[in-house]
Protein backbone atom coordinates (compact mmCIF):
# COMPACT_ATOMS: atom_id res chain seq x y z
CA UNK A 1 0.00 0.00 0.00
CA UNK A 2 0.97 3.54 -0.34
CA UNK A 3 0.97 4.22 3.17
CA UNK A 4 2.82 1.31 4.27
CA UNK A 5 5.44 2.71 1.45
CA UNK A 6 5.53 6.09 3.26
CA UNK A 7 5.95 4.63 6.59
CA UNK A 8 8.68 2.43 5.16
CA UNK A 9 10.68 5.15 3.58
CA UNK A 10 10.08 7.85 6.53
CA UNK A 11 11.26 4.84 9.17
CA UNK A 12 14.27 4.64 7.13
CA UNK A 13 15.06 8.17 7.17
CA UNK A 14 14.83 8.81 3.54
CA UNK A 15 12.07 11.86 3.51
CA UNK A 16 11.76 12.85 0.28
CA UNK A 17 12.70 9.74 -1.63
CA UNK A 18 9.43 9.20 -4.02
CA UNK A 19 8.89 5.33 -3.97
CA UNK A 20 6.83 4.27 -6.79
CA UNK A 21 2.92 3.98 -6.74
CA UNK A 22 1.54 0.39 -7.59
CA UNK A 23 3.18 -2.79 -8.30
CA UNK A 24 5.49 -3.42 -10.20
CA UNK A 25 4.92 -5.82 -13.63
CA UNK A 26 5.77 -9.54 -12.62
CA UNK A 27 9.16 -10.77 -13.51
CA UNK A 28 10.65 -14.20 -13.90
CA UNK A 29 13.77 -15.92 -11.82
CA UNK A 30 15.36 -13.02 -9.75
CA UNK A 31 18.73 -14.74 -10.07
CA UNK A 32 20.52 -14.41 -13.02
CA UNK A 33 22.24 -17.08 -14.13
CA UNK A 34 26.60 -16.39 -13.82
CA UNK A 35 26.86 -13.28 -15.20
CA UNK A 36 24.43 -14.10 -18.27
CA UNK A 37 22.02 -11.22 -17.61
CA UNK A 38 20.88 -10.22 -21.40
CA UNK A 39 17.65 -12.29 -20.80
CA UNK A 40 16.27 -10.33 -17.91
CA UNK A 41 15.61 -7.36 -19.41
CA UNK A 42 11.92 -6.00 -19.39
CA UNK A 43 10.18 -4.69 -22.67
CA UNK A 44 8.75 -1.45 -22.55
CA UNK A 45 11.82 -0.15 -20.98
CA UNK A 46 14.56 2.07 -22.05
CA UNK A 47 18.22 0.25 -22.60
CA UNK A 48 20.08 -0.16 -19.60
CA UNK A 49 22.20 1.75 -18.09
CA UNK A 50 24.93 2.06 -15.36
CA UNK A 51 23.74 4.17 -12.21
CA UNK A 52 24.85 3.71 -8.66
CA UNK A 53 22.16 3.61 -5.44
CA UNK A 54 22.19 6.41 -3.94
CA UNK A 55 20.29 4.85 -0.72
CA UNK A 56 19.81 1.82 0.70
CA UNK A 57 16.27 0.29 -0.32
CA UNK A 58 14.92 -2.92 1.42
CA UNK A 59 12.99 -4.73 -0.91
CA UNK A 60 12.64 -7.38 1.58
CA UNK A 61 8.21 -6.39 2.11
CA UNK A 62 7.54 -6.29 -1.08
CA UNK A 63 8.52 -9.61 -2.58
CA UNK A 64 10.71 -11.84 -4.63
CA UNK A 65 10.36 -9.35 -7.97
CA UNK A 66 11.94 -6.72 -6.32
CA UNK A 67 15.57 -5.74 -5.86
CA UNK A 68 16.88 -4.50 -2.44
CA UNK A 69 19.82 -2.44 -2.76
CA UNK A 70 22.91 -1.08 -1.37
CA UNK A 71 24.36 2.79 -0.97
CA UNK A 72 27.15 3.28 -3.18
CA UNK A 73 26.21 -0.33 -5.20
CA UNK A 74 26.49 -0.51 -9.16
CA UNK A 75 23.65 -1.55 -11.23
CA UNK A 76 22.38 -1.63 -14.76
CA UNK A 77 19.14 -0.26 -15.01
CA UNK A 78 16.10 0.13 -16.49
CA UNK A 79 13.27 3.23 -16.96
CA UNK A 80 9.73 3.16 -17.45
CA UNK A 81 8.79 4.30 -20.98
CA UNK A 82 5.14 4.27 -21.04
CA UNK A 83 3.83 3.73 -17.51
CA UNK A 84 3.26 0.52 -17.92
CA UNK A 85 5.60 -0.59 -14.82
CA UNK A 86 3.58 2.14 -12.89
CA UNK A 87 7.06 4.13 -12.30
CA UNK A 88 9.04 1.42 -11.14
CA UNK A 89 12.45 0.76 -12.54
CA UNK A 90 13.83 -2.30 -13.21
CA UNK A 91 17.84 -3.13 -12.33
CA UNK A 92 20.72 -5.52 -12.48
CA UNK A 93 23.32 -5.50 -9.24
CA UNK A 94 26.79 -5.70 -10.59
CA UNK A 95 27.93 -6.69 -7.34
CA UNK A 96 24.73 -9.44 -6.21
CA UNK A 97 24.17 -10.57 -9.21
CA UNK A 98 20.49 -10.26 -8.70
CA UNK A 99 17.71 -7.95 -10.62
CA UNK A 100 14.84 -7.08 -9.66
CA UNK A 101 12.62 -3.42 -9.41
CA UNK A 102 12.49 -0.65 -7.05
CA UNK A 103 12.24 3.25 -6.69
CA UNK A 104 14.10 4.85 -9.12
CA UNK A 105 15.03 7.84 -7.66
CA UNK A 106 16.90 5.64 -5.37
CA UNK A 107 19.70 5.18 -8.22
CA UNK A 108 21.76 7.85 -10.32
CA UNK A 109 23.70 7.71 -13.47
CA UNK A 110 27.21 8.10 -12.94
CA UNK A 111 28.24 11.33 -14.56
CA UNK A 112 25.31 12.82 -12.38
């Protein structure tokens, strides 16, 4: 729920951080498999790109589809094109190995 979102980020200490309305579109394995990542890509999407996490985000309430991540971690992610992931983005953890969605104003390109 929204409000359950709001609690979650302000209980973090990230005011301000938008976290996406809705649920995200359902996604297959959340594991990629060794490195082999070209196959988890969403359509509707924009190419991927590198950005780093600019907060910590616990996925951990949400479900299996979703990616928690790390300050300071690198991913390859994702933008909505058309709303049809209701704002979500959808990323790739260099360091986990993992993918999976979540806020995207908790990432930033690199040359930002």
């Amino acid at each position: 729920s929204n409000a359950a979102a709001a609690a979650a980020a302000n209980a973090s200490g990230d005011e301000g951080v938008e976290v996406a309305e809705g649920a995200a579109p359902a996604t297959g394995d959340n594991a990629a498999e060794g490195g082999e990542h070209e196959d988890i890509w969403q359509p509707g999407m924009t190419e991927a790109r590198e950005e780093r996490a600019l907060n910590e985000w616990d996925a951990t309430e949400y479900g299996p589809e979703y990616l928690s991540i790390s300050k300071g971690e690198l991913l390859q992610v994702q933008h909505d094109l058309d709303g049809e992931s209701s704002g979500w983005a959808f990323g790739y953890s260099v360091q986990t190995g993992r993918s999976g969605w979540f806020p995207p104003s908790f990432a930033s390109t690199l040359n930002e």
